[in-house]
C-alpha atoms as a PDB file:
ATOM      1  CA  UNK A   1     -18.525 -17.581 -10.129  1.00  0.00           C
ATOM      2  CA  UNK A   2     -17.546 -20.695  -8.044  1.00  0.00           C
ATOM      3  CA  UNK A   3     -14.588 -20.277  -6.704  1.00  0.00           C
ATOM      4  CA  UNK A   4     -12.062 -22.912  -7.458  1.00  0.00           C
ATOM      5  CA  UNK A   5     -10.903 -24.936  -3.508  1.00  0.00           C
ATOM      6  CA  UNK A   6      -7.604 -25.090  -3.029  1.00  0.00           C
ATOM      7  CA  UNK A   7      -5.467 -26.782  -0.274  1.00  0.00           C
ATOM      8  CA  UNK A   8      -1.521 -26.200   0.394  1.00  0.00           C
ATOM      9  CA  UNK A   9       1.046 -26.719   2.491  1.00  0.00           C
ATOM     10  CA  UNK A  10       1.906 -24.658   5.307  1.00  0.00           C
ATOM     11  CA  UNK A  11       5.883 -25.194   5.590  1.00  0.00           C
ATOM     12  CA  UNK A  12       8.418 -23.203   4.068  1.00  0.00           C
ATOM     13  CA  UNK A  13       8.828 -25.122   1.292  1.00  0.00           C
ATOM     14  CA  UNK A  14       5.590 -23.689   0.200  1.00  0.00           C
ATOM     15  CA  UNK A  15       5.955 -20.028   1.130  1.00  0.00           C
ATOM     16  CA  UNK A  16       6.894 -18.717  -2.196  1.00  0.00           C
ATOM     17  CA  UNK A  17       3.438 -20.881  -4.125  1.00  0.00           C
ATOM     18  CA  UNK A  18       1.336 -18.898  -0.994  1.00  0.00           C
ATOM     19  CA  UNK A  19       2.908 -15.608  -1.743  1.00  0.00           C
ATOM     20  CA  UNK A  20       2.357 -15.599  -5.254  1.00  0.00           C
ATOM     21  CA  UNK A  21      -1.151 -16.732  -5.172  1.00  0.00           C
ATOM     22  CA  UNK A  22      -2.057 -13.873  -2.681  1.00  0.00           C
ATOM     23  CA  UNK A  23      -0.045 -11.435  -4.135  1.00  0.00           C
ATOM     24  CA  UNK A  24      -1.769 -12.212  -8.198  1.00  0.00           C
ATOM     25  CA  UNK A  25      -5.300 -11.820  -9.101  1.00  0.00           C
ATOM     26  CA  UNK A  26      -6.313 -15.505  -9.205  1.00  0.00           C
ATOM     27  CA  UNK A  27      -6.459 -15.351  -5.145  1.00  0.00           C
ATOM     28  CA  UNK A  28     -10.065 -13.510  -5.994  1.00  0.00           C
ATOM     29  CA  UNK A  29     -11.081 -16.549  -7.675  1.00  0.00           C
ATOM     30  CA  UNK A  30      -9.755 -18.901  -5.323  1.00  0.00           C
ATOM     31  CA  UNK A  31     -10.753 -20.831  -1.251  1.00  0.00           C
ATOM     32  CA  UNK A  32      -7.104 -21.081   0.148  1.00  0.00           C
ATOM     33  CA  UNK A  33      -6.518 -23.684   2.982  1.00  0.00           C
ATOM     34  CA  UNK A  34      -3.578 -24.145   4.787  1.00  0.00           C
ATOM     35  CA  UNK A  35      -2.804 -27.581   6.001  1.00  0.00           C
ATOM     36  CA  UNK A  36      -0.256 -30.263   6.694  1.00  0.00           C
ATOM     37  CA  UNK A  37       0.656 -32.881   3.638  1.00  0.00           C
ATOM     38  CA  UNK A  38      -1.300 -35.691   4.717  1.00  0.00           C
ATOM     39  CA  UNK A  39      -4.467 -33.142   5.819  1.00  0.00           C
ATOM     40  CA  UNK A  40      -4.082 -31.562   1.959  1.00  0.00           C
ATOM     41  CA  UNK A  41      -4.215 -35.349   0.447  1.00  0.00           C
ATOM     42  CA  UNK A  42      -6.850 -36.152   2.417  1.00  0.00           C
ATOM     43  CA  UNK A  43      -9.257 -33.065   0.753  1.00  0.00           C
ATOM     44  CA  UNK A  44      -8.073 -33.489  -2.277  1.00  0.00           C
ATOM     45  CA  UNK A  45      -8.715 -37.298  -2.387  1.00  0.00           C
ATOM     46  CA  UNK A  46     -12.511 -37.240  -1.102  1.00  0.00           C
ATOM     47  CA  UNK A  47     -13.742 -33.982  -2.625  1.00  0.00           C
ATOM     48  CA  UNK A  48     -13.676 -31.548   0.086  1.00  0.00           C
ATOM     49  CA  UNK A  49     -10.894 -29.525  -2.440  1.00  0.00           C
ATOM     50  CA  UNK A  50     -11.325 -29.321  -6.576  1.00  0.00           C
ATOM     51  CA  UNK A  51      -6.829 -29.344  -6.115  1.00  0.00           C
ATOM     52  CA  UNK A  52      -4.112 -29.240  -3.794  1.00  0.00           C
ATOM     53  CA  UNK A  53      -0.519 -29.554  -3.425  1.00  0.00           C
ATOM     54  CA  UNK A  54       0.041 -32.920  -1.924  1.00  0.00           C
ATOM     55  CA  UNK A  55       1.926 -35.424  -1.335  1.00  0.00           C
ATOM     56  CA  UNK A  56       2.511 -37.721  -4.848  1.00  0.00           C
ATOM     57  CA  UNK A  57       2.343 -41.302  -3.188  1.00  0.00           C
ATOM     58  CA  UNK A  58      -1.278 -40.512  -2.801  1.00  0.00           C
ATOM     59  CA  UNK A  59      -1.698 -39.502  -6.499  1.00  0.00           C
ATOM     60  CA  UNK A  60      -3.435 -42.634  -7.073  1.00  0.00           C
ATOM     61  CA  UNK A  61      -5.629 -42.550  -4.418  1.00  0.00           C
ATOM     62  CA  UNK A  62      -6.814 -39.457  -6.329  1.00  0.00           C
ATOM     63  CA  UNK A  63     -10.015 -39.542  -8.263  1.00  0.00           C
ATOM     64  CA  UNK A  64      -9.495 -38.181 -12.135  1.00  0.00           C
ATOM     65  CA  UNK A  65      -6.004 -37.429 -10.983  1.00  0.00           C
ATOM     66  CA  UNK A  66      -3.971 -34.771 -12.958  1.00  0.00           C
ATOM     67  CA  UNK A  67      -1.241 -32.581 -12.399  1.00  0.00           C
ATOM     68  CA  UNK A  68      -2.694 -29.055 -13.358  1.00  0.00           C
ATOM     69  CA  UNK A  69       0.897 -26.847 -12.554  1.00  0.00           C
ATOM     70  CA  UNK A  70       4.594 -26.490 -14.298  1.00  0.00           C
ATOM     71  CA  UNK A  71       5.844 -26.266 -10.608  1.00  0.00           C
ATOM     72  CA  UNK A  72       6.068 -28.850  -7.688  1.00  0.00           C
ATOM     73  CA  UNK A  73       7.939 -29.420  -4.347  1.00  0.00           C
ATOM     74  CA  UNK A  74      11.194 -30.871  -5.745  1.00  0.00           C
ATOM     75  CA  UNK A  75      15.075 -31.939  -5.256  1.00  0.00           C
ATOM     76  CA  UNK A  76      17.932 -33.234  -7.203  1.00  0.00           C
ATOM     77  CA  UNK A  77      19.711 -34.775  -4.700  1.00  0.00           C
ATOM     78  CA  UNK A  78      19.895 -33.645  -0.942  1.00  0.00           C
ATOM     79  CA  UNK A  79      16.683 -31.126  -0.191  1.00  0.00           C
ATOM     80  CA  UNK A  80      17.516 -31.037   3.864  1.00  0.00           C
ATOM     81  CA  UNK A  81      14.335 -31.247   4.856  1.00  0.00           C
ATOM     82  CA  UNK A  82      13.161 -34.797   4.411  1.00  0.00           C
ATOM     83  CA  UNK A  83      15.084 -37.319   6.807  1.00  0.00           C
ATOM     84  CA  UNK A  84      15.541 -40.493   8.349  1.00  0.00           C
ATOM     85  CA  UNK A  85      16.904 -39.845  11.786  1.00  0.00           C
ATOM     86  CA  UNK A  86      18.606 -42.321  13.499  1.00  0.00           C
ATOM     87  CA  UNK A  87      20.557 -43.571  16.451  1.00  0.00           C
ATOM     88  CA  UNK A  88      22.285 -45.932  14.674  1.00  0.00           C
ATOM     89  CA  UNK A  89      23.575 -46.792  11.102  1.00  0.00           C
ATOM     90  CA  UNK A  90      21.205 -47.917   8.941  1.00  0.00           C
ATOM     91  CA  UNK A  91      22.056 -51.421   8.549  1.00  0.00           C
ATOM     92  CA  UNK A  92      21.659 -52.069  12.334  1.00  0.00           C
ATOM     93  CA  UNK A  93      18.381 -49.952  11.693  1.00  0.00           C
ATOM     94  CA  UNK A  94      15.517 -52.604  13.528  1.00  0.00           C
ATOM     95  CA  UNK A  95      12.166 -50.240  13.942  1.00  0.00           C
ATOM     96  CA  UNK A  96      11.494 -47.266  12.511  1.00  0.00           C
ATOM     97  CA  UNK A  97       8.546 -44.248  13.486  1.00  0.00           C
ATOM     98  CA  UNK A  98       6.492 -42.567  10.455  1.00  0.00           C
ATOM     99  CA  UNK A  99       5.865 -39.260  10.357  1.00  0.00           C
ATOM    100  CA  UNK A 100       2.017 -38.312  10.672  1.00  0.00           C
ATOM    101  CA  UNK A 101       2.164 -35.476   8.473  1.00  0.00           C
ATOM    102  CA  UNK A 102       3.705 -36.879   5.194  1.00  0.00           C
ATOM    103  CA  UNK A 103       2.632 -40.073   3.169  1.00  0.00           C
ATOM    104  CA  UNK A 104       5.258 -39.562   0.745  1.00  0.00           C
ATOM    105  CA  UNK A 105       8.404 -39.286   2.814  1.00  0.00           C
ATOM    106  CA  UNK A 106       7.148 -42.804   4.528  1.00  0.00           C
ATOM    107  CA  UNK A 107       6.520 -44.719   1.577  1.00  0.00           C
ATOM    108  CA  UNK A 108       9.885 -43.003   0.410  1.00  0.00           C
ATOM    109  CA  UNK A 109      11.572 -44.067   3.438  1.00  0.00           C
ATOM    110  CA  UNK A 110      10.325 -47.908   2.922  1.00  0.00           C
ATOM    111  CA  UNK A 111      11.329 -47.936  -0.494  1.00  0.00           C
ATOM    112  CA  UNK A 112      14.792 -46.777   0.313  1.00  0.00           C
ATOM    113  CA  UNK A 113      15.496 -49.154   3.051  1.00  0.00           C
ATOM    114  CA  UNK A 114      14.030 -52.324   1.006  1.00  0.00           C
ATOM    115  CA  UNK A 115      15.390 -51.577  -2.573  1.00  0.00           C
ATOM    116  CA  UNK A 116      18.505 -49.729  -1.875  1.00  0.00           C
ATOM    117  CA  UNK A 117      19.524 -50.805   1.468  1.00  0.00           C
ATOM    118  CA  UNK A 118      17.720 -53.759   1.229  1.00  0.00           C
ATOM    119  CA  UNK A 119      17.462 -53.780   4.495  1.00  0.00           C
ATOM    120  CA  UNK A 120      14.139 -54.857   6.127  1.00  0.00           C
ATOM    121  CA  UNK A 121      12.557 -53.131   9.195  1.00  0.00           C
ATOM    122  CA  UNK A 122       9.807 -53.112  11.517  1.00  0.00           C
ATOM    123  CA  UNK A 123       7.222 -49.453  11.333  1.00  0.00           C
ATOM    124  CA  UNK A 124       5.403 -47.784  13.356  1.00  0.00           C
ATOM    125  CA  UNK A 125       2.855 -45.019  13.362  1.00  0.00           C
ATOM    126  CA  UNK A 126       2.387 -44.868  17.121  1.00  0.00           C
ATOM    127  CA  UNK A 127       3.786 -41.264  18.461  1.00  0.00           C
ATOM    128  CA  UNK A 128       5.042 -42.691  21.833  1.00  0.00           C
ATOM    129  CA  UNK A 129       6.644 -45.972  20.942  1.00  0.00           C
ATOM    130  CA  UNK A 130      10.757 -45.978  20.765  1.00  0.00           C
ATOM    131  CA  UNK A 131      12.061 -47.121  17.646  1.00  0.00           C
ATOM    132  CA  UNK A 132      15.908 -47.173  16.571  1.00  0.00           C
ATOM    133  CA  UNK A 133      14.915 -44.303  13.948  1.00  0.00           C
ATOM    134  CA  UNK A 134      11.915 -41.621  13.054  1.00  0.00           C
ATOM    135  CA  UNK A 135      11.313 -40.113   9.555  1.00  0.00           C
ATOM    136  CA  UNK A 136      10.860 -36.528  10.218  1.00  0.00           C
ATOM    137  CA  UNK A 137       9.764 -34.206   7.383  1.00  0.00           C
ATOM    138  CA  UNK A 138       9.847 -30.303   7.078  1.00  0.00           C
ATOM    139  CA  UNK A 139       9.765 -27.360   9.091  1.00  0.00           C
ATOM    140  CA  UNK A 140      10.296 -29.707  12.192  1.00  0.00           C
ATOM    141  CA  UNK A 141      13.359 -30.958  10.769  1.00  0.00           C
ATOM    142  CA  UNK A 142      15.188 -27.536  10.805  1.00  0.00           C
ATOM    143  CA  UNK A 143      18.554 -27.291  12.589  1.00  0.00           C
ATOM    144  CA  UNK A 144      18.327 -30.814  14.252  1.00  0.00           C
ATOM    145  CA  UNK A 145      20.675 -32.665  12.415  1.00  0.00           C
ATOM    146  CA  UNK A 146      23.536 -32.088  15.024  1.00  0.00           C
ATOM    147  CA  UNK A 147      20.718 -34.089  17.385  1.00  0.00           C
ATOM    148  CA  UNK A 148      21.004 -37.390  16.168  1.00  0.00           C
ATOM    149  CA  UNK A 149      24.503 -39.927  15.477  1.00  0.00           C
ATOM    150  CA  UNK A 150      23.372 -40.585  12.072  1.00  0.00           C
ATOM    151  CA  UNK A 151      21.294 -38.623   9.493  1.00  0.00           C
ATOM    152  CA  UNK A 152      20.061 -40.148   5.746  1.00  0.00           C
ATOM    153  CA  UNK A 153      18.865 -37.146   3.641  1.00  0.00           C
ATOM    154  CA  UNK A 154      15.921 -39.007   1.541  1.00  0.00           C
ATOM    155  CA  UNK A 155      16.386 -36.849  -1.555  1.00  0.00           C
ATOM    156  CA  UNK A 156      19.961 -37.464  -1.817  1.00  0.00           C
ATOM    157  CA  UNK A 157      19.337 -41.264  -0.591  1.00  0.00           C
ATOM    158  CA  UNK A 158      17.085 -41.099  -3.766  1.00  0.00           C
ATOM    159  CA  UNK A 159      19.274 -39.689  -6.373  1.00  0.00           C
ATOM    160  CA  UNK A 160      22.215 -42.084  -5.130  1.00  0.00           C
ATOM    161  CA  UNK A 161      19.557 -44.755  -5.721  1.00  0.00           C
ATOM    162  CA  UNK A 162      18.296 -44.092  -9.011  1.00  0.00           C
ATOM    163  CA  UNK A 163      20.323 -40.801 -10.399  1.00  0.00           C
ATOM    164  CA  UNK A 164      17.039 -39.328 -10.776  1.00  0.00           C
ATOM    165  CA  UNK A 165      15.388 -36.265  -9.165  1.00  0.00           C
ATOM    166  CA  UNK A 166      12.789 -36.298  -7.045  1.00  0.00           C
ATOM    167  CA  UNK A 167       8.955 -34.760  -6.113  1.00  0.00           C
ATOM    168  CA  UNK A 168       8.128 -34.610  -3.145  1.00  0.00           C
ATOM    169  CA  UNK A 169       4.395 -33.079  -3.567  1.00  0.00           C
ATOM    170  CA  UNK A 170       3.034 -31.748  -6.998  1.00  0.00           C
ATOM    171  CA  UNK A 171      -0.191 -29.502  -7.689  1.00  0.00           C
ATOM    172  CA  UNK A 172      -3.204 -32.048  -8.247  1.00  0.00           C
ATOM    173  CA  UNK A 173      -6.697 -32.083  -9.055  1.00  0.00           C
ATOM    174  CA  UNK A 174      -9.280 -34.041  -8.859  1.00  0.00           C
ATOM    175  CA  UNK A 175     -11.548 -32.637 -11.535  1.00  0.00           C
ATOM    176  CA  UNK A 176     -10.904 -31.464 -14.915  1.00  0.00           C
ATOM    177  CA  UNK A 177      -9.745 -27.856 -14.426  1.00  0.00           C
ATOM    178  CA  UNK A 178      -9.798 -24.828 -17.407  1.00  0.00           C
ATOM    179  CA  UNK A 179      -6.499 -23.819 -19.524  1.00  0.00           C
ATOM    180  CA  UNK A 180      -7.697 -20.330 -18.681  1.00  0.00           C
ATOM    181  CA  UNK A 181      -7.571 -21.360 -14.546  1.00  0.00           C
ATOM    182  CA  UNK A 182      -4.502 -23.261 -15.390  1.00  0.00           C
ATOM    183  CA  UNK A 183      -1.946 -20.661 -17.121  1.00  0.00           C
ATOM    184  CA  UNK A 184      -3.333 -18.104 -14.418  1.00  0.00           C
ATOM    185  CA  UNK A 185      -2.225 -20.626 -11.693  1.00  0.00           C
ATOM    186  CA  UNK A 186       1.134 -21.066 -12.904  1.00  0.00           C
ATOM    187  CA  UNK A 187       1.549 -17.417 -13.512  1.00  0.00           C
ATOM    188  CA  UNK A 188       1.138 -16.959  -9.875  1.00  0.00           C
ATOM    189  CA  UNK A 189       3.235 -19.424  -8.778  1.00  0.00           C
ATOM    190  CA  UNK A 190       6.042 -18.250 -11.427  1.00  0.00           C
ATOM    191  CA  UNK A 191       5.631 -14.948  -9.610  1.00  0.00           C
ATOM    192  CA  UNK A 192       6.188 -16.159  -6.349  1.00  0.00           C
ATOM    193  CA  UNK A 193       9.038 -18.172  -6.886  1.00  0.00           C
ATOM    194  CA  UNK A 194      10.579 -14.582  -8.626  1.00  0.00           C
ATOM    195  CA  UNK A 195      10.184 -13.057  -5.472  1.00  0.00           C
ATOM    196  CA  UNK A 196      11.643 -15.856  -3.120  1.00  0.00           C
ATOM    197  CA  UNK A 197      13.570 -12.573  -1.474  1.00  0.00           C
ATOM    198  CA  UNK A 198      10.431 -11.182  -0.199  1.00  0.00           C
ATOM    199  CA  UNK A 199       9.177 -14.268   1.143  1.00  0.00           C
ATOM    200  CA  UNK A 200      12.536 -14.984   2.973  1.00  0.00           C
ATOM    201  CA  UNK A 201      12.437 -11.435   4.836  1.00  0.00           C
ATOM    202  CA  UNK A 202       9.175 -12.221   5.932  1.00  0.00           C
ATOM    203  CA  UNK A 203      10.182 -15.454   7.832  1.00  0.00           C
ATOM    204  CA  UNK A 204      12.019 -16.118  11.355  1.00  0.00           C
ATOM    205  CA  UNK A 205      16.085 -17.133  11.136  1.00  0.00           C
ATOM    206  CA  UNK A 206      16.453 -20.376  12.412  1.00  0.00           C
ATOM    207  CA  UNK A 207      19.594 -21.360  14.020  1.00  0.00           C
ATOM    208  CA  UNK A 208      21.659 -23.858  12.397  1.00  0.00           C
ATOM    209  CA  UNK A 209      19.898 -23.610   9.177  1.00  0.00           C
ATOM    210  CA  UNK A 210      20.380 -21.410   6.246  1.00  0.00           C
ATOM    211  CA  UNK A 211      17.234 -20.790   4.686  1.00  0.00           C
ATOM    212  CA  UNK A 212      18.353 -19.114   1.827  1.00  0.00           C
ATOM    213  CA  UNK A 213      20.279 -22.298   0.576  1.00  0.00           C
ATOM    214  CA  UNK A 214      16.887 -24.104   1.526  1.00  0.00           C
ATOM    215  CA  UNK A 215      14.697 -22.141  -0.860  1.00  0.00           C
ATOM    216  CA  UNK A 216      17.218 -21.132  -3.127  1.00  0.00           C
ATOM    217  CA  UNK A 217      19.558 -24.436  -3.977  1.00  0.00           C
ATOM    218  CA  UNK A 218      18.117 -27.520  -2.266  1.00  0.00           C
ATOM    219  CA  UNK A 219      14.490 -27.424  -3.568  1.00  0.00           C
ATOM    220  CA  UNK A 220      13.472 -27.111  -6.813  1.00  0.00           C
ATOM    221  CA  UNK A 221      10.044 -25.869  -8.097  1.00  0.00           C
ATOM    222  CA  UNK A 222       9.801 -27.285 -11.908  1.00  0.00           C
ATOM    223  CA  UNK A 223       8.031 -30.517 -13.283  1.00  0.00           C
ATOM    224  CA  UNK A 224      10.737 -31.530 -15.249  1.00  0.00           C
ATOM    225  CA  UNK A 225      11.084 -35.208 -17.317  1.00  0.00           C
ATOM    226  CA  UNK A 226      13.411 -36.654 -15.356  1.00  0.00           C
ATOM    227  CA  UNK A 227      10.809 -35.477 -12.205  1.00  0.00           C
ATOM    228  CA  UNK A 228       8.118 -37.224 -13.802  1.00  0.00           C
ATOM    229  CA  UNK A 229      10.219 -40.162 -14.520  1.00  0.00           C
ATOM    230  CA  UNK A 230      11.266 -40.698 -10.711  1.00  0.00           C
ATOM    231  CA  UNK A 231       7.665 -39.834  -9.785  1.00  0.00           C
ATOM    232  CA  UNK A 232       6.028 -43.044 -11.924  1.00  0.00           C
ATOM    233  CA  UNK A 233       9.869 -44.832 -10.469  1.00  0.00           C
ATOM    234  CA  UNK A 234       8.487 -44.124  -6.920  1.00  0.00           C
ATOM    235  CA  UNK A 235       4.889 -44.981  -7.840  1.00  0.00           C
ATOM    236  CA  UNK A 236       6.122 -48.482  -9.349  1.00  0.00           C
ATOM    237  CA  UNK A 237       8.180 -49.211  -6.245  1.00  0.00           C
ATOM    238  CA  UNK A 238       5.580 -48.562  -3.704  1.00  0.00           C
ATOM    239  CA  UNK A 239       3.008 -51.070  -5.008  1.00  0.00           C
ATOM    240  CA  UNK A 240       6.112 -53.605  -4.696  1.00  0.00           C
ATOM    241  CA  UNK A 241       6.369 -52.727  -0.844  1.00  0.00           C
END
């Protein structure tokens, strides 16, 4: 049988998805990379991966598109993770450095600063350059919020913007996938997500950051209505950047 190739996340955020799909019987039938958001988009989008969790402003970059799982990488409100970080408030915001690793959390940081702060600013991708602000997404961001004068928590940003939830990366294929494959899949990542205890023992402490409260209240892990609502909210706005 040809096993079905798979590309995830390696952050945190994703620890509990990994552990359930190597602790469950579907890892036997699966290729599991780990890579960074924009790295997992990038397979997913020209082949080298049948699905991955990625990033959802590249959904439509995605041939055949569809979400295949009940779970994503979610928020309602603040998920402390995914930040603009800035040296000053975000009206005096000027320039503005993207993070390499996410496509989402950029296009998510544009959005924000055009439609709810309406505030326009000049971006950059270049690592060295100095801008007034950087988006900064995951792992990295841990315990570095006492580093800069003025912090903006995208998911909370979000809900004060639209009320709605938010995804930050969902489960997506680019092939039509088997009900069979499909209710396994989610079975796994159920399981997982029921043993978010395990998963937290196995990883360092961090200092200034709870994890627990990470993996436990700030994300969520269900594709809910009102998640797919903000996610084709977010798709809308981006095309209006």
């Amino acid at each position: 049988m040809n096993k079905i190739k798979i590309s995830a996340v390696a952050y945190s955020n994703t620890k509990a998805f990994i552990y359930g799909l190597e602790h469950s019987d579907i890892i036997n039938k699966i290729d599991l990379s780990l890579d960074i958001p924009s790295d997992c988009a990038a397979k997913v989008i020209n082949g080298e991966v049948d699905l991955g969790l990625m990033p959802v402003a590249a959904i439509p970059l995605v041939p055949n598109a569809n979400i295949i799982a009940d779970y994503c990488i979610g928020s309602d409100g603040a998920v402390n993770s995914v930040f603009i970080f800035s040296d000053v408030p975000v009206e005096e915001i000027k320039t503005l450095k993207l993070d390499a690793h996410s496509r989402t959390s950029n296009n998510l940081a544009k959005v924000l600063l055009k439609f709810h702060w309406k505030h326009e600013v000049e971006v950059t991708t270049e690592p060295s350059a100095k801008t007034d602000a950087i988006v900064l997404i995951g792992d990295r961001t841990f315990g570095r919020k006492d580093n800069y004068a003025f912090v903006y928590d995208m998911g909370e940003e979000w809900k004060n913007f639209t009320g709605l939830p938010f995804m930050y990366a969902a489960w997506v294929a680019n092939k039509e996938i088997s009900q069979e494959f499909k209710d396994e899949f989610n079975a796994a990542l159920k399981f997982g997500l029921v043993h978010r205890k395990e998963v937290l023992n196995n990883l360092p402490q961090i200092p200034n950051f709870d994890l627990e409260d990470y993996l436990y209240n700030k994300l969520q892990f269900e594709v809910t209505e009102d998640r797919k609502k903000a996610l084709q909210l977010f798709l809308g706005y981006i095309q209006e950047l």
